[in-house]
PDB file of N, CA and C in Angstrom:
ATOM      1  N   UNK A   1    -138.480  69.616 138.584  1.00  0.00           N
ATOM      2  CA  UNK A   1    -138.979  70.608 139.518  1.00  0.00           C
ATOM      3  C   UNK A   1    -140.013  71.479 138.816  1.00  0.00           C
ATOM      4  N   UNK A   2    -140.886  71.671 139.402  1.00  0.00           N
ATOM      5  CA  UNK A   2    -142.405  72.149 139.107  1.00  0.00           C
ATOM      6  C   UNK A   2    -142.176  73.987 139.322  1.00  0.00           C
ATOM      7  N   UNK A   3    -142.215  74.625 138.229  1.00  0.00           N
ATOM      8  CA  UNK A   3    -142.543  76.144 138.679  1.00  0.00           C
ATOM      9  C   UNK A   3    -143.917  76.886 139.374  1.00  0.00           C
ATOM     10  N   UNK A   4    -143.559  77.419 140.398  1.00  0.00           N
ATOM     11  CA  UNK A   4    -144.654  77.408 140.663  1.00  0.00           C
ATOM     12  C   UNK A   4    -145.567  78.992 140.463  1.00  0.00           C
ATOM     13  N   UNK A   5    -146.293  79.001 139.392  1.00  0.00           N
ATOM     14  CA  UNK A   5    -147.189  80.565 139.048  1.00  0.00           C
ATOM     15  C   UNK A   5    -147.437  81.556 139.844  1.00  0.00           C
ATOM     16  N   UNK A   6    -146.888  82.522 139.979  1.00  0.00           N
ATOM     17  CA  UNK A   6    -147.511  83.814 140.929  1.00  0.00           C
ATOM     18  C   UNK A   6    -149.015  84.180 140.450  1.00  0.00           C
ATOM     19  N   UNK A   7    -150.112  84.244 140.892  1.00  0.00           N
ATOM     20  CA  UNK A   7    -151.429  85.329 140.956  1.00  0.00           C
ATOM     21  C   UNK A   7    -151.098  86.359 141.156  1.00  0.00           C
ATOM     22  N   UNK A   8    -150.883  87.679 140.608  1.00  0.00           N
ATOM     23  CA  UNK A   8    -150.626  88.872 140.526  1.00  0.00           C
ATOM     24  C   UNK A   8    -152.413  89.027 141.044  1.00  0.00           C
ATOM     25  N   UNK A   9    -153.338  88.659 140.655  1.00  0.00           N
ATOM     26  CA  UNK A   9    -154.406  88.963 141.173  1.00  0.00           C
ATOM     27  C   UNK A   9    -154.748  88.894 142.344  1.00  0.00           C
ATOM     28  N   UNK A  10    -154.209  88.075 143.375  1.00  0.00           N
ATOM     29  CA  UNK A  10    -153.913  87.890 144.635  1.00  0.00           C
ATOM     30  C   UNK A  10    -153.091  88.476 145.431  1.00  0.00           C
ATOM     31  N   UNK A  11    -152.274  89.623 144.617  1.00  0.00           N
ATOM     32  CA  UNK A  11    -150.792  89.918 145.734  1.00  0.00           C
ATOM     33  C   UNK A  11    -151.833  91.855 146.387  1.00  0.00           C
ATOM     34  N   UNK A  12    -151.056  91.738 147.262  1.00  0.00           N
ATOM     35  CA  UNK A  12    -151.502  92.848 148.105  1.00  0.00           C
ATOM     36  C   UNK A  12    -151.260  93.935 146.814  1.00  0.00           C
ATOM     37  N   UNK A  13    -149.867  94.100 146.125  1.00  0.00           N
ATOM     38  CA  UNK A  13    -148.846  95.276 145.635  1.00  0.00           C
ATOM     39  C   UNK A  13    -149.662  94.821 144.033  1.00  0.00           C
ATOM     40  N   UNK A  14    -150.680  94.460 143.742  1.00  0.00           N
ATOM     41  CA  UNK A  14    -150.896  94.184 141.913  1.00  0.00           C
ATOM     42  C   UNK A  14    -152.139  95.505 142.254  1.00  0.00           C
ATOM     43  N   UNK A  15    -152.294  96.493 141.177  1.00  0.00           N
ATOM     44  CA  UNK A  15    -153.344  97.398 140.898  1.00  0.00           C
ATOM     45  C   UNK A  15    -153.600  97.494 139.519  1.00  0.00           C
ATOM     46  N   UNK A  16    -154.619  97.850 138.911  1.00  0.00           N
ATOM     47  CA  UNK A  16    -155.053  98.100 137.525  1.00  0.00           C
ATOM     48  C   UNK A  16    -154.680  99.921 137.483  1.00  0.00           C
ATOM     49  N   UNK A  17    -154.170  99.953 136.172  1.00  0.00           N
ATOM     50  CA  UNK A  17    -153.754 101.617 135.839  1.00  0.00           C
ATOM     51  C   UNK A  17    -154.474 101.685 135.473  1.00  0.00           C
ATOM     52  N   UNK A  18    -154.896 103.112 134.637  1.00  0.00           N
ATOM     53  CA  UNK A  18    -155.801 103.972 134.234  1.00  0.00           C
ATOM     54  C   UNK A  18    -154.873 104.352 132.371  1.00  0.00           C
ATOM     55  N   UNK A  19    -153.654 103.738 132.489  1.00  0.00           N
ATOM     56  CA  UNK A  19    -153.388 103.548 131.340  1.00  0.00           C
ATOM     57  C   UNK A  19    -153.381 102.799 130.308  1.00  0.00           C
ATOM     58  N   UNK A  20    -154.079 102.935 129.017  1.00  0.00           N
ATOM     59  CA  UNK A  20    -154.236 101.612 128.315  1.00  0.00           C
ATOM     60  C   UNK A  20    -153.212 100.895 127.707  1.00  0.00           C
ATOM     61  N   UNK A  21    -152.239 101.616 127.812  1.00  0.00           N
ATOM     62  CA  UNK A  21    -151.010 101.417 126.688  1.00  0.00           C
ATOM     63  C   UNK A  21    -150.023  99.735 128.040  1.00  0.00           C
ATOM     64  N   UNK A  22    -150.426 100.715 129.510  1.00  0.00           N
ATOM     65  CA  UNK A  22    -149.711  99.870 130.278  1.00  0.00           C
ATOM     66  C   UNK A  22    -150.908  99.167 131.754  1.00  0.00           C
ATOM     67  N   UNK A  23    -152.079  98.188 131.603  1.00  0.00           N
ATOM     68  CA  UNK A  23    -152.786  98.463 132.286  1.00  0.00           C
ATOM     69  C   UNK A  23    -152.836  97.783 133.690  1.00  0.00           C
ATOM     70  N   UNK A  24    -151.708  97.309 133.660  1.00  0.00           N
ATOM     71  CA  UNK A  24    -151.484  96.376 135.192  1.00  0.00           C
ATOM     72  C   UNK A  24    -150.236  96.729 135.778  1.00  0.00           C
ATOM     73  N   UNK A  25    -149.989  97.352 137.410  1.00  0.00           N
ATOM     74  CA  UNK A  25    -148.941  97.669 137.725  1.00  0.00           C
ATOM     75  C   UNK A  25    -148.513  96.863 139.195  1.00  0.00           C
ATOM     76  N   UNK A  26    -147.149  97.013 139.563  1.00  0.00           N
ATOM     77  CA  UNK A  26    -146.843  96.516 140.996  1.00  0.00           C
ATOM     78  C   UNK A  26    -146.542  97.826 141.955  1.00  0.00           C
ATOM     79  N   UNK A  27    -147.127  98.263 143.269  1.00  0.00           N
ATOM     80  CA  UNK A  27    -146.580  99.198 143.721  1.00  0.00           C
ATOM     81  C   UNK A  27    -146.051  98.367 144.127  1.00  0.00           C
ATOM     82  N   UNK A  28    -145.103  97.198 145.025  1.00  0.00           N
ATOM     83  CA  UNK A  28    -143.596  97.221 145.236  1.00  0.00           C
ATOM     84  C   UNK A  28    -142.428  97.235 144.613  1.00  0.00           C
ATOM     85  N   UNK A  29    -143.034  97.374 143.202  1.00  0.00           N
ATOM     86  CA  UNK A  29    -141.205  97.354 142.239  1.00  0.00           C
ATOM     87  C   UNK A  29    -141.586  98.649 141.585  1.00  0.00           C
ATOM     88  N   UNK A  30    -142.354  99.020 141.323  1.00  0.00           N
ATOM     89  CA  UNK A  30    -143.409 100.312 140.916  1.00  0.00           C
ATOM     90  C   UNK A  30    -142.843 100.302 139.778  1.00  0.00           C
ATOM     91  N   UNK A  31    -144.005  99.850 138.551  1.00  0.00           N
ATOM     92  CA  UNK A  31    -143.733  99.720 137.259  1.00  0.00           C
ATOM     93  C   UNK A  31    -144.670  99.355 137.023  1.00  0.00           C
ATOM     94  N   UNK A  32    -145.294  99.502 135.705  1.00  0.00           N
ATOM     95  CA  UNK A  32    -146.349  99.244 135.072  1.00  0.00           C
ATOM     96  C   UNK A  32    -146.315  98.371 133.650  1.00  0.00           C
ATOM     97  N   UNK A  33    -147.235  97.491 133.620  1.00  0.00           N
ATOM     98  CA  UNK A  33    -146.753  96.636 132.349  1.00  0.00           C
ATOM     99  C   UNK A  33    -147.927  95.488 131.659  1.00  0.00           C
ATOM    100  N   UNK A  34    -147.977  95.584 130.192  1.00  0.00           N
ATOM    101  CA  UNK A  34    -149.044  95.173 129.840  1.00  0.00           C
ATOM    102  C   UNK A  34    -150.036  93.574 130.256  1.00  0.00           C
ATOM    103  N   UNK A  35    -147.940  93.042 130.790  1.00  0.00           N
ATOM    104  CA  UNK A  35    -148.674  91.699 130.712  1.00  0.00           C
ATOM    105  C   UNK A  35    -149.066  91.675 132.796  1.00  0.00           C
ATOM    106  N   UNK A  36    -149.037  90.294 133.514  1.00  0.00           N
ATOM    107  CA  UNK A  36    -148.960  90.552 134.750  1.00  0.00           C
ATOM    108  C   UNK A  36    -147.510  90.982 135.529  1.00  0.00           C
ATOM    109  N   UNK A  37    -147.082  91.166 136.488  1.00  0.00           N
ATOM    110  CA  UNK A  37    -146.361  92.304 136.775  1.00  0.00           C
ATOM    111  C   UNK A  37    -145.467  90.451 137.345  1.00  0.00           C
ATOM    112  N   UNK A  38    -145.396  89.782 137.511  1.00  0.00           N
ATOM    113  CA  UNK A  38    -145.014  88.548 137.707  1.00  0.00           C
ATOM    114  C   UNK A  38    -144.544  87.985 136.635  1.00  0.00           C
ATOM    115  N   UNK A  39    -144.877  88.215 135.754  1.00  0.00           N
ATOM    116  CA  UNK A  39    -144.533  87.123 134.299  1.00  0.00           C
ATOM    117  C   UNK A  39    -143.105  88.065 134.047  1.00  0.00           C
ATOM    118  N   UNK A  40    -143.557  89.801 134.623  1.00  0.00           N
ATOM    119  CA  UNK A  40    -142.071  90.658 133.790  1.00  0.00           C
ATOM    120  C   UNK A  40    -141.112  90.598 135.000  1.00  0.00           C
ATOM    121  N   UNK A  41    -141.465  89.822 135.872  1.00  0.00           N
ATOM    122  CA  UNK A  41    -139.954  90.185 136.833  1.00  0.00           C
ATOM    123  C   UNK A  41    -139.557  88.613 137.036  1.00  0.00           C
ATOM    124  N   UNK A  42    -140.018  87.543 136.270  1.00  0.00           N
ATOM    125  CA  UNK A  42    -139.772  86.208 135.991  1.00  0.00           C
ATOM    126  C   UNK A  42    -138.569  86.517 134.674  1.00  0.00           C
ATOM    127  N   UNK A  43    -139.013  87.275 133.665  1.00  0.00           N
ATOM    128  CA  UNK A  43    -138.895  87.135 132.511  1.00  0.00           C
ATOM    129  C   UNK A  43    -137.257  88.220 132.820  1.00  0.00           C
ATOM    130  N   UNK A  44    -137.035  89.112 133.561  1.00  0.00           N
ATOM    131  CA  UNK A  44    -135.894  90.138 133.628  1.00  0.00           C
ATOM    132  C   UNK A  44    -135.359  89.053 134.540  1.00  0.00           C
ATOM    133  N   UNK A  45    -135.140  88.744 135.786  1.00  0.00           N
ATOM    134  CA  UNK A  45    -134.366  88.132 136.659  1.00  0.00           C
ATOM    135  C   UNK A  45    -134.611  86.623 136.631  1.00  0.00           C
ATOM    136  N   UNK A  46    -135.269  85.897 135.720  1.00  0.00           N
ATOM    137  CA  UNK A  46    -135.296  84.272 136.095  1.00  0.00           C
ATOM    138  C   UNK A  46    -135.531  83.920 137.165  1.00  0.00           C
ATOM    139  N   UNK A  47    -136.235  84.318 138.509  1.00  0.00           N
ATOM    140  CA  UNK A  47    -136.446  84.025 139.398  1.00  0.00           C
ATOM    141  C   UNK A  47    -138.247  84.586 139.502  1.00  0.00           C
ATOM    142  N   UNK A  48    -139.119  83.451 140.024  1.00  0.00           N
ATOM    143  CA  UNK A  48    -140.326  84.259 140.673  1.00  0.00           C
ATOM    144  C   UNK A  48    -140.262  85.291 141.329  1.00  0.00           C
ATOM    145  N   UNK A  49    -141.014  85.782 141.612  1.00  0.00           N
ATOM    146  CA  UNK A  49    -141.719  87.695 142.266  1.00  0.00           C
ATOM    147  C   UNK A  49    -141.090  87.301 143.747  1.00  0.00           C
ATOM    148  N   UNK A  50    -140.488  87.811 144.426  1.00  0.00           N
ATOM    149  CA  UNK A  50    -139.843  87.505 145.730  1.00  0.00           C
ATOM    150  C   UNK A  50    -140.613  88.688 146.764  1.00  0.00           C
ATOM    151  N   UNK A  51    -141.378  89.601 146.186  1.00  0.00           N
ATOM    152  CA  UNK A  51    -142.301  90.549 146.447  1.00  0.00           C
ATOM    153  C   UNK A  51    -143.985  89.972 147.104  1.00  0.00           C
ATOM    154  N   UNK A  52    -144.417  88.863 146.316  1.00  0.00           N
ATOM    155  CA  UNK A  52    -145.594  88.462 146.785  1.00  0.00           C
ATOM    156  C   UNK A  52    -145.929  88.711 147.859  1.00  0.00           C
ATOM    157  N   UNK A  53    -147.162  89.096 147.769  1.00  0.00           N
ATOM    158  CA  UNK A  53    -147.403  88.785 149.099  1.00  0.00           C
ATOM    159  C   UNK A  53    -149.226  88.854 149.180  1.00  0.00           C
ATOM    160  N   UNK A  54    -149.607  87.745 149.497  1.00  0.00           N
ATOM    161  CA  UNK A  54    -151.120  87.491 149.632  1.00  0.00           C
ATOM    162  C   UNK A  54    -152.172  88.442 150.326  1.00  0.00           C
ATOM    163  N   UNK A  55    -153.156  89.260 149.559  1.00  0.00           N
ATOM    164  CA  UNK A  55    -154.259  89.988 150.366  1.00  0.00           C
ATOM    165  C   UNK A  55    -154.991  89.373 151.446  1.00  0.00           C
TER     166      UNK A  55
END
């Protein structure tokens, strides 16, 4: 079975911060984080972003 990649660049809820330390955030889980906001809620729950959602 094939995983299939979230685009955080594509989701309605992905924004760029104004912080350098943390520069990509999700307003639906609202958190901010260096890498894409998909890779860290893969990486905490083992499951893809159940949040997506396409612009």
């Amino acid at each position: 079975m094939k995983e299939e990649r979230i685009n955080c660049f594509t989701c309605r809820h992905f924004y760029v911060t104004w912080d350098p330390n943390f520069p990509k955030g999700c307003k639906a889980f609202q958190f901010k984080t260096r890498r894409l906001p998909a890779h860290e809620v893969m990486k905490a729950s083992g499951q893809p972003c159940l949040k997506y959602e396409k612009k």
